[in-house]
PDB file of N, CA and C in Angstrom:
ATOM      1  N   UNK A   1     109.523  -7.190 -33.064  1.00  0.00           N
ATOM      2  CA  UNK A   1     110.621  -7.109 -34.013  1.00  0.00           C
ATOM      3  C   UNK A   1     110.078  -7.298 -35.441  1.00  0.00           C
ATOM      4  N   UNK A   2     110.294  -6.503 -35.937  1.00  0.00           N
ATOM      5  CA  UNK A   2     110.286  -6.668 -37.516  1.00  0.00           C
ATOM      6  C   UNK A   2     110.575  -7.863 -38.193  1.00  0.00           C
ATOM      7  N   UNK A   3     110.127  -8.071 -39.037  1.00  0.00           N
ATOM      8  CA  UNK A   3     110.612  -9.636 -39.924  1.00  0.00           C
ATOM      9  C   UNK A   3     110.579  -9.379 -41.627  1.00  0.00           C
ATOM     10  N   UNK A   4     111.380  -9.491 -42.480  1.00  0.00           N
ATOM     11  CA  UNK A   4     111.135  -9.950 -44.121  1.00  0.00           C
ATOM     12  C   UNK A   4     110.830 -11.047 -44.203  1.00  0.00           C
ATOM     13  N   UNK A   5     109.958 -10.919 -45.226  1.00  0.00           N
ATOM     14  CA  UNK A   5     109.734 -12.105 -45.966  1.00  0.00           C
ATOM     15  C   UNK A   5     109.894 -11.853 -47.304  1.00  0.00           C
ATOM     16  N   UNK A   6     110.552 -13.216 -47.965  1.00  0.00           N
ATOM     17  CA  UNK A   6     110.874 -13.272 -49.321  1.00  0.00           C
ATOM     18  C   UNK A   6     110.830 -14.470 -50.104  1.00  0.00           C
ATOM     19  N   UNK A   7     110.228 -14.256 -50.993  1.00  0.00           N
ATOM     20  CA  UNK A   7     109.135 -15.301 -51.504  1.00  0.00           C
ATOM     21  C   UNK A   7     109.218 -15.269 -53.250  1.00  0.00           C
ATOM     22  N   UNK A   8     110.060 -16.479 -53.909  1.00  0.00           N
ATOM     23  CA  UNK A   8     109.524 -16.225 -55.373  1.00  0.00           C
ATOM     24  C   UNK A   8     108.851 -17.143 -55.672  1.00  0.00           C
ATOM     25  N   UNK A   9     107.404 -16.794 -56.306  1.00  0.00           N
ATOM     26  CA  UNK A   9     106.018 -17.920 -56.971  1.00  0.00           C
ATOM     27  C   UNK A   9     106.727 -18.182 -58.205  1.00  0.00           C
ATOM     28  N   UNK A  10     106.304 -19.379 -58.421  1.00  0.00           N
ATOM     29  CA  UNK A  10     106.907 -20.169 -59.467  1.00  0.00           C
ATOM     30  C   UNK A  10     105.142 -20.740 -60.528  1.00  0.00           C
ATOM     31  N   UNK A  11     105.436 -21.326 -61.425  1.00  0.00           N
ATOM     32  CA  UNK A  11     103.423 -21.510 -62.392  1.00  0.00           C
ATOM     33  C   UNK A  11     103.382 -20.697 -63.119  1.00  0.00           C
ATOM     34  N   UNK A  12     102.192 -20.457 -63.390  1.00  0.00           N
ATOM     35  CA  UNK A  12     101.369 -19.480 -63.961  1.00  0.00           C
ATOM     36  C   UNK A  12     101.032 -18.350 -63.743  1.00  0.00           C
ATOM     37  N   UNK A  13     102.397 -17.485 -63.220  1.00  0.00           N
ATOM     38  CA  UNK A  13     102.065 -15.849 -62.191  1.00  0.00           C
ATOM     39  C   UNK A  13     102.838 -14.747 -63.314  1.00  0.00           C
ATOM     40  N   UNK A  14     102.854 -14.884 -64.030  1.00  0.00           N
ATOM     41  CA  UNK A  14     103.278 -13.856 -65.084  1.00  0.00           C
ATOM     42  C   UNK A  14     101.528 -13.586 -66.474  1.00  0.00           C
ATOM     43  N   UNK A  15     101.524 -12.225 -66.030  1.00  0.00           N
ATOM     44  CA  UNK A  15     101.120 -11.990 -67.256  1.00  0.00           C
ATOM     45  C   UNK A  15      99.011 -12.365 -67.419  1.00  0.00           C
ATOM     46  N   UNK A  16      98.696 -12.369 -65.478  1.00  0.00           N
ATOM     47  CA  UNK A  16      97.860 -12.865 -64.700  1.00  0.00           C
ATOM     48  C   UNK A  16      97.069 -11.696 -63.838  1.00  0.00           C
ATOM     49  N   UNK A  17      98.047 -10.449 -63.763  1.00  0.00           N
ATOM     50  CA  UNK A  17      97.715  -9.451 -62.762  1.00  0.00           C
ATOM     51  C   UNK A  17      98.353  -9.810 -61.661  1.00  0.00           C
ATOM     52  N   UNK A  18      99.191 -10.641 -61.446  1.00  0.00           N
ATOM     53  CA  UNK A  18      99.751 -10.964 -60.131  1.00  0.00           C
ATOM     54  C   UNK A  18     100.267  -9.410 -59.412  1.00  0.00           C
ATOM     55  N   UNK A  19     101.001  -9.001 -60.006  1.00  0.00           N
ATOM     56  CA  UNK A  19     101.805  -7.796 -59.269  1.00  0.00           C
ATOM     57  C   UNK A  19     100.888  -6.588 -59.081  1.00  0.00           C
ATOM     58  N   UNK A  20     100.098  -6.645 -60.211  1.00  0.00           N
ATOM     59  CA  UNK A  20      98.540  -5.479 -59.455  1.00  0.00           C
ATOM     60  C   UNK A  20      98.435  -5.478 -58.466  1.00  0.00           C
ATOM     61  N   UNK A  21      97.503  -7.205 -58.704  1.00  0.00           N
ATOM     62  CA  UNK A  21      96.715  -7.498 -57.464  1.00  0.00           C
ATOM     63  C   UNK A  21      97.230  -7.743 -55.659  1.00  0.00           C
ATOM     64  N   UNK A  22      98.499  -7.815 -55.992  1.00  0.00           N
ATOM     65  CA  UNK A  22      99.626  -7.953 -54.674  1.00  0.00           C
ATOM     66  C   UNK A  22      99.961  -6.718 -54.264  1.00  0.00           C
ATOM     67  N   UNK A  23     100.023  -5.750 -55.216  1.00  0.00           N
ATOM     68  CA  UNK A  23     100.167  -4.657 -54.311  1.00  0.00           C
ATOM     69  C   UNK A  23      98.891  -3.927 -54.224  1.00  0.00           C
ATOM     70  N   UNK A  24      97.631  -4.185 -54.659  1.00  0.00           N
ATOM     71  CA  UNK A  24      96.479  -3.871 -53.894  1.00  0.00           C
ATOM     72  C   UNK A  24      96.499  -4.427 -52.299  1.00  0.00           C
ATOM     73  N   UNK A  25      96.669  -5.945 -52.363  1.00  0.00           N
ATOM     74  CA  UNK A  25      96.214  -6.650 -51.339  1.00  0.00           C
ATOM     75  C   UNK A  25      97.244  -5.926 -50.399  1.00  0.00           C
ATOM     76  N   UNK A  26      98.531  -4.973 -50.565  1.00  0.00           N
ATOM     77  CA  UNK A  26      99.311  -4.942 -49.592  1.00  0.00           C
ATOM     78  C   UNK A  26      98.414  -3.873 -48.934  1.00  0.00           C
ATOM     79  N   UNK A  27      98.233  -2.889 -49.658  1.00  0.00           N
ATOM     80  CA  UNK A  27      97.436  -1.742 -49.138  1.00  0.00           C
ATOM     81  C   UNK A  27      96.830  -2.116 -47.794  1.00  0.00           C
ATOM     82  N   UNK A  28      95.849  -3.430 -48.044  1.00  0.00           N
ATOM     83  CA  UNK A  28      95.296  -3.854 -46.335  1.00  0.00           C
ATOM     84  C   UNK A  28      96.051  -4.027 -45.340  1.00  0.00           C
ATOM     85  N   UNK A  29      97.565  -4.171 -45.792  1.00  0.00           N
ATOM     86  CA  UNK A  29      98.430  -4.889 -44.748  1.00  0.00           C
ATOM     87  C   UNK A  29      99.322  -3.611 -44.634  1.00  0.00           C
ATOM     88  N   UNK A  30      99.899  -3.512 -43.020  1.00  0.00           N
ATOM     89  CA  UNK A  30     100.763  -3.207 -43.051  1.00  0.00           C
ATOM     90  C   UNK A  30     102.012  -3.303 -43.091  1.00  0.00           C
ATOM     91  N   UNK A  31     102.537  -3.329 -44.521  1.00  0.00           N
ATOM     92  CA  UNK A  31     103.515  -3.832 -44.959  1.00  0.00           C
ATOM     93  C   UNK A  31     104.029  -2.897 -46.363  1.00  0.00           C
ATOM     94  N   UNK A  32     105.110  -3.278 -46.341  1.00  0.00           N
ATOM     95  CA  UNK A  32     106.476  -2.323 -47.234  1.00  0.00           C
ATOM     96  C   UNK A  32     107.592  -3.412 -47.857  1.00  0.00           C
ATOM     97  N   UNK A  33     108.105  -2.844 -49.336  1.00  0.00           N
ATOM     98  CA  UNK A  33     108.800  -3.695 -50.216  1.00  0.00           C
ATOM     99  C   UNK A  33     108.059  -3.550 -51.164  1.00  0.00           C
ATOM    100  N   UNK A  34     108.418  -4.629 -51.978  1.00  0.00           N
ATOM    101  CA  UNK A  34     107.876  -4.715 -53.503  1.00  0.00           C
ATOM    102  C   UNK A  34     107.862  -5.969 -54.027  1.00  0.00           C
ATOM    103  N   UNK A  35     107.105  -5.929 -55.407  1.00  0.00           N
ATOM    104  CA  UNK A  35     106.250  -7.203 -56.147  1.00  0.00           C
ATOM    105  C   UNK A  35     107.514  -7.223 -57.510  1.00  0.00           C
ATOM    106  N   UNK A  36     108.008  -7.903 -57.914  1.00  0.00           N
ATOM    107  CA  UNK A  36     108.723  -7.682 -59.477  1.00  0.00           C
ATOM    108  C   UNK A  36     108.215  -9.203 -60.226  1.00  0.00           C
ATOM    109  N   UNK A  37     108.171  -9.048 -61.621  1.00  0.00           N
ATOM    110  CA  UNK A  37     108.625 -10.373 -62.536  1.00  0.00           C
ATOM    111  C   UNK A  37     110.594 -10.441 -62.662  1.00  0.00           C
ATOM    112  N   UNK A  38     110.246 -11.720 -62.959  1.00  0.00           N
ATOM    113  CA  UNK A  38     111.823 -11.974 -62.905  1.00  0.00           C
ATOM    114  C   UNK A  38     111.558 -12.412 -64.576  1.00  0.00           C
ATOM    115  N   UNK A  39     112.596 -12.128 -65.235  1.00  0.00           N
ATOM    116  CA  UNK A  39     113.059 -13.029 -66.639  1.00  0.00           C
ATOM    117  C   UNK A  39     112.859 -14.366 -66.679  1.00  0.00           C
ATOM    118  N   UNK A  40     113.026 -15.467 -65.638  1.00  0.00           N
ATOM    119  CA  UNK A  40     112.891 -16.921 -65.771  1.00  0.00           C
ATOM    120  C   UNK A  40     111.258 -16.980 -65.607  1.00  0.00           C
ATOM    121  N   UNK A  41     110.615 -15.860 -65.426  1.00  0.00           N
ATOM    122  CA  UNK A  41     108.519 -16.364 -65.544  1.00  0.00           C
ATOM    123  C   UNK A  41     108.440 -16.644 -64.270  1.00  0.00           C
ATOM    124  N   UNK A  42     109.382 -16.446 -63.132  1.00  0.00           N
ATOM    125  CA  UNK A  42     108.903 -16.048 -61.411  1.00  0.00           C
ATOM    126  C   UNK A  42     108.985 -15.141 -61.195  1.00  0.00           C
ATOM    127  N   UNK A  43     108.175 -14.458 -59.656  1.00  0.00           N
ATOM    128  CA  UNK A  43     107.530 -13.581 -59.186  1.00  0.00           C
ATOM    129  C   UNK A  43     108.212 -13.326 -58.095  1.00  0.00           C
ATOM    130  N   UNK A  44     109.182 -12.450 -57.838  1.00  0.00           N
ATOM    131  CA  UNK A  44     109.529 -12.093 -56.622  1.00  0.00           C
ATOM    132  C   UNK A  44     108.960 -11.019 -55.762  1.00  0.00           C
ATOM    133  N   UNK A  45     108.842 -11.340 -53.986  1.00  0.00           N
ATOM    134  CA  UNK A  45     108.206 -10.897 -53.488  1.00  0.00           C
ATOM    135  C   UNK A  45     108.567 -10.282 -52.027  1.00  0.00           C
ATOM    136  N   UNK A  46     108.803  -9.567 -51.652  1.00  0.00           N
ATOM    137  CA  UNK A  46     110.115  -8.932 -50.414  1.00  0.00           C
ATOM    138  C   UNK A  46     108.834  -8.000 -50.531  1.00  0.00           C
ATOM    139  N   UNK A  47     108.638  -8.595 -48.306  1.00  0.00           N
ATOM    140  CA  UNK A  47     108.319  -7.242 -48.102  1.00  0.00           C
ATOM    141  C   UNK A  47     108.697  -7.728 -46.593  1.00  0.00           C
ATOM    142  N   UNK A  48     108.691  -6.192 -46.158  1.00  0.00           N
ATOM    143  CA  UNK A  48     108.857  -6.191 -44.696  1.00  0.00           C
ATOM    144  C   UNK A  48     107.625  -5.970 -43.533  1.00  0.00           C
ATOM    145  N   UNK A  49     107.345  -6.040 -42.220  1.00  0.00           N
ATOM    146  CA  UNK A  49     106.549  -5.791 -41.593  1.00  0.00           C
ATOM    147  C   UNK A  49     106.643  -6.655 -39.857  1.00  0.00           C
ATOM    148  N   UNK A  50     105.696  -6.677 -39.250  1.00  0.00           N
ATOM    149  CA  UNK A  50     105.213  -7.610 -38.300  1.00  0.00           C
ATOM    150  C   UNK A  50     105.394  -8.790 -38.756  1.00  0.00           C
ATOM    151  N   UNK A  51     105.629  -9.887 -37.852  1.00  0.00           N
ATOM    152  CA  UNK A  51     105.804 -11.344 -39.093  1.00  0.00           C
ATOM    153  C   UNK A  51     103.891 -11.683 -38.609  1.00  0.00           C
ATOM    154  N   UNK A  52     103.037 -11.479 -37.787  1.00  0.00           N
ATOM    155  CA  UNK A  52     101.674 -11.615 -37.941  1.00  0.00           C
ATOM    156  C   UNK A  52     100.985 -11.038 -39.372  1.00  0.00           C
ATOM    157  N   UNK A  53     101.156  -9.679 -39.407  1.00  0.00           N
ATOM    158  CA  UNK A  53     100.860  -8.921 -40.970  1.00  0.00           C
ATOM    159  C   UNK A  53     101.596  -9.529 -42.019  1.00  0.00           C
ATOM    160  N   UNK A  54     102.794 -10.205 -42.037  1.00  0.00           N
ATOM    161  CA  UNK A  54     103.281 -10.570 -43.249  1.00  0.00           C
ATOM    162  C   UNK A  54     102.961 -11.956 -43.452  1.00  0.00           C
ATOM    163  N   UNK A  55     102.248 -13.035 -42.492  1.00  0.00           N
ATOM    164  CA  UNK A  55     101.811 -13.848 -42.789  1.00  0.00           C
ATOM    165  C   UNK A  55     100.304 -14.032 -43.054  1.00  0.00           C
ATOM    166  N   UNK A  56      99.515 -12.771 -42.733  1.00  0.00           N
ATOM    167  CA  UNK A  56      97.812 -12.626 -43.199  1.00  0.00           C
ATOM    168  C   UNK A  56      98.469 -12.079 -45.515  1.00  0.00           C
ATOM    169  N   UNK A  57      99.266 -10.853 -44.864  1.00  0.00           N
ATOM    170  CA  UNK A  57      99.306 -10.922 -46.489  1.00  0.00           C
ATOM    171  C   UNK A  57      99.716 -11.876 -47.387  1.00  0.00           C
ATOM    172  N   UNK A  58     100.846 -12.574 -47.056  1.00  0.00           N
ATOM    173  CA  UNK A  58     101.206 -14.096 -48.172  1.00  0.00           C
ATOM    174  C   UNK A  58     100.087 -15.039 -48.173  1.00  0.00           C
ATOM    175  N   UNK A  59      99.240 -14.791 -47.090  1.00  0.00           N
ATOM    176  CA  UNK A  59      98.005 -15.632 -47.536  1.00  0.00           C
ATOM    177  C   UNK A  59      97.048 -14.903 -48.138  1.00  0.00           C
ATOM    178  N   UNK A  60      96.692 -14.111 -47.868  1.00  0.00           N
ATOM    179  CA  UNK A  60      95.801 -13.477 -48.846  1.00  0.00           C
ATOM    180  C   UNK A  60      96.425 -13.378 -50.051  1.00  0.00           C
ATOM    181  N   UNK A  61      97.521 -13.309 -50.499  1.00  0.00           N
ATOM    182  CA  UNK A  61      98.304 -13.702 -52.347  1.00  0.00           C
ATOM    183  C   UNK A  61      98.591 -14.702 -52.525  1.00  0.00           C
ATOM    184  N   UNK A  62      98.422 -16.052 -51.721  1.00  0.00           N
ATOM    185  CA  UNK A  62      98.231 -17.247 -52.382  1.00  0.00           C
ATOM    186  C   UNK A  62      96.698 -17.911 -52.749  1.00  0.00           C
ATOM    187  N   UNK A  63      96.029 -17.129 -51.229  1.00  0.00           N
ATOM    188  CA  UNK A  63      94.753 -17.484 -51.730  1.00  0.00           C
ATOM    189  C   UNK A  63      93.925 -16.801 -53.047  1.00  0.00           C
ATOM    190  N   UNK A  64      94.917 -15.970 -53.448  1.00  0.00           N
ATOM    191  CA  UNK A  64      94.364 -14.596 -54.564  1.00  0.00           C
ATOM    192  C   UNK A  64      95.026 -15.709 -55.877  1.00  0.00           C
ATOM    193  N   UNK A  65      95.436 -16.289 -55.991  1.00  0.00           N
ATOM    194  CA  UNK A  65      96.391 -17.011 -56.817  1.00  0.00           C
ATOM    195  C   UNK A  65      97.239 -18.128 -57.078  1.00  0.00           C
ATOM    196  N   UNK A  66      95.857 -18.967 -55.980  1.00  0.00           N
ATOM    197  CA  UNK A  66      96.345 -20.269 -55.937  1.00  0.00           C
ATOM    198  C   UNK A  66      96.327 -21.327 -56.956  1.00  0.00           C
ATOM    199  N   UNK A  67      95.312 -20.659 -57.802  1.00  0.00           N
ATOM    200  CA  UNK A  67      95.269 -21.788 -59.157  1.00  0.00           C
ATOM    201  C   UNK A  67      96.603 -21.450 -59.560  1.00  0.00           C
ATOM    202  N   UNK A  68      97.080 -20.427 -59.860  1.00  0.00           N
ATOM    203  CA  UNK A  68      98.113 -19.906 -60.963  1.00  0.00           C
ATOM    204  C   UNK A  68      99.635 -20.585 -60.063  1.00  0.00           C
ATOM    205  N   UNK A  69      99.827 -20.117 -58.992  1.00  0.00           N
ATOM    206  CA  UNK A  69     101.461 -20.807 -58.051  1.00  0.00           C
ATOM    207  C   UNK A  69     101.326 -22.157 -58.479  1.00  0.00           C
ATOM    208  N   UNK A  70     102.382 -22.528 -58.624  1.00  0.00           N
ATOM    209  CA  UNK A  70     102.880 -24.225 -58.480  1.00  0.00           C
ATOM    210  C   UNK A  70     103.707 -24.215 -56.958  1.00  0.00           C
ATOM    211  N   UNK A  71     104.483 -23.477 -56.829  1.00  0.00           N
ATOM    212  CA  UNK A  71     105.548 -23.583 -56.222  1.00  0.00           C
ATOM    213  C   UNK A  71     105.735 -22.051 -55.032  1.00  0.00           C
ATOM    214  N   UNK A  72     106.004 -22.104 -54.015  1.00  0.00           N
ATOM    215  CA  UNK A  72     106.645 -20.697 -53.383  1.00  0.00           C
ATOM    216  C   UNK A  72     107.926 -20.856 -52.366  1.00  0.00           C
ATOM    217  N   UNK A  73     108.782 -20.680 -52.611  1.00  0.00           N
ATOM    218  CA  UNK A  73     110.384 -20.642 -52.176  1.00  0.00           C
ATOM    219  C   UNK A  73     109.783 -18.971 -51.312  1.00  0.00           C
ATOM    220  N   UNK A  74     109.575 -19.572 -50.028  1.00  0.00           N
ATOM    221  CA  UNK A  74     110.218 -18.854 -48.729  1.00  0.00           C
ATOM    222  C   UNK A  74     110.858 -18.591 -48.045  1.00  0.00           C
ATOM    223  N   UNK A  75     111.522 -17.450 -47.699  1.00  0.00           N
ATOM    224  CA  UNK A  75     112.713 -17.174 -46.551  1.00  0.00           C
ATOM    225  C   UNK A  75     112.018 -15.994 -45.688  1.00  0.00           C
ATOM    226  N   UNK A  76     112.739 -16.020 -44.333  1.00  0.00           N
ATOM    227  CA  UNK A  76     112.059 -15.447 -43.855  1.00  0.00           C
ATOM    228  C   UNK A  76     113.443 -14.694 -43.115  1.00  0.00           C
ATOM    229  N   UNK A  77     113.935 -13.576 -43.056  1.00  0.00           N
ATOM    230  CA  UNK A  77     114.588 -13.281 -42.268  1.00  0.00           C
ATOM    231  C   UNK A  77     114.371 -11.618 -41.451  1.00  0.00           C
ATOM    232  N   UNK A  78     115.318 -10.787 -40.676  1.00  0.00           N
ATOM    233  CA  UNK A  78     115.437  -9.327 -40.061  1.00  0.00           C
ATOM    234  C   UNK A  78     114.682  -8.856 -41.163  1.00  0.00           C
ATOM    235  N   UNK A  79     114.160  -7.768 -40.902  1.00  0.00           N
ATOM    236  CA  UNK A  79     114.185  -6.708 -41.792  1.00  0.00           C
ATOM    237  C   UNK A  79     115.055  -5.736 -41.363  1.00  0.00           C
ATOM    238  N   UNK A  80     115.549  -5.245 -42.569  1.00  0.00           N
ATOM    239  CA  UNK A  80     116.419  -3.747 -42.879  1.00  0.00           C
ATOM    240  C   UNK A  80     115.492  -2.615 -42.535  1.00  0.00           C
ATOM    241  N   UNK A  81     114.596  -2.084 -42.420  1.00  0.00           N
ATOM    242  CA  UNK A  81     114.069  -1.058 -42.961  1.00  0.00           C
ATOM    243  C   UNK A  81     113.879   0.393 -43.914  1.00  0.00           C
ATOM    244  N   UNK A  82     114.744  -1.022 -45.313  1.00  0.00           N
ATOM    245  CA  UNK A  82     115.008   0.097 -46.476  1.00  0.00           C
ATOM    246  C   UNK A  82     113.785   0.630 -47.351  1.00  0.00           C
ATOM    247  N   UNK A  83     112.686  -0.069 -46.916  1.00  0.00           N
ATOM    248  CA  UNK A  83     111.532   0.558 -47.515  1.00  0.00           C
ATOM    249  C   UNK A  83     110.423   1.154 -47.181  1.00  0.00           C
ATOM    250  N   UNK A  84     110.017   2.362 -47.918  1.00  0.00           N
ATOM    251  CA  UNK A  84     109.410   3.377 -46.879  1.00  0.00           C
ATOM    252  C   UNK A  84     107.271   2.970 -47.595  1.00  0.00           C
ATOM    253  N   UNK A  85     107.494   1.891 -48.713  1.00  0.00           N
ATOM    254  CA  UNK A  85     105.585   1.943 -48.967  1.00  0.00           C
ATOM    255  C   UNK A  85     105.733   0.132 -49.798  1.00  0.00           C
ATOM    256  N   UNK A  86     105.008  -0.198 -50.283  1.00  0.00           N
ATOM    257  CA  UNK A  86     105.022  -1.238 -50.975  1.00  0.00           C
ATOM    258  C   UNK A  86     104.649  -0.954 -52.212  1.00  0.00           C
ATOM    259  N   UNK A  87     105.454  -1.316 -53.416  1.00  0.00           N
ATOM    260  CA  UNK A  87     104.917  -0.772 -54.964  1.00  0.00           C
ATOM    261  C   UNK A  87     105.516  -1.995 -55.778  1.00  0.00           C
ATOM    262  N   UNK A  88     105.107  -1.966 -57.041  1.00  0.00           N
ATOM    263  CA  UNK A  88     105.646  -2.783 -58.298  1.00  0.00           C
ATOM    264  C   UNK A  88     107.181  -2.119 -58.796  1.00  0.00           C
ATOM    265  N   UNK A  89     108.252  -3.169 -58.473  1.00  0.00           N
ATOM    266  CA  UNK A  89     109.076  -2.812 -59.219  1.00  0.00           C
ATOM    267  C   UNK A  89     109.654  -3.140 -60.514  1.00  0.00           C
ATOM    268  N   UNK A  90     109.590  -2.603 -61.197  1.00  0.00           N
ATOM    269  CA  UNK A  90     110.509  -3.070 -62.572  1.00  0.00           C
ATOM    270  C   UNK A  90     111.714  -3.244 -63.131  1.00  0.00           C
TER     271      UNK A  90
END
């Protein structure tokens, strides 16, 4: 079964390469959704997949950016399957 995960980093993740480098790292994963900045200077992070693949990728973007997170507010719920690749949204 499919699983989302949704995740906003809280710190020093604006203005860092965070959303580059997250949707590089998705490329390895198979996984779909998207990276955005939010106005309050957090990082929201929705993607869908395997919940095995979606927990190698949130680690590979905390370990990509662990100095910079203070904080990560996780939820984990179904996925929809409204997304067809993983990209930066604006």
């Amino acid at each position: 079964m499919k699983k989302k995960l949704h995740v906003f980093f809280s710190g020093s993740v604006q203005g860092v390469g965070f959303r580059y480098t997250t949707e590089r790292i998705a490329r390895r994963h198979p996984v779909t959704g998207y990276v955005r900045n939010l106005p309050d200077g957090r990082v929201e992070l929705l993607a869908e997949g395997d919940e095995s693949a979606l927990q190698e990728f949130l680690k590979a973007v905390r370990e990509g950016f662990n100095s910079y997170i203070r904080d990560a507010d996780v939820k984990w719920d179904n996925a929809t399957g409204e997304f067809e690749r993983f990209g930066t949204k604006f």
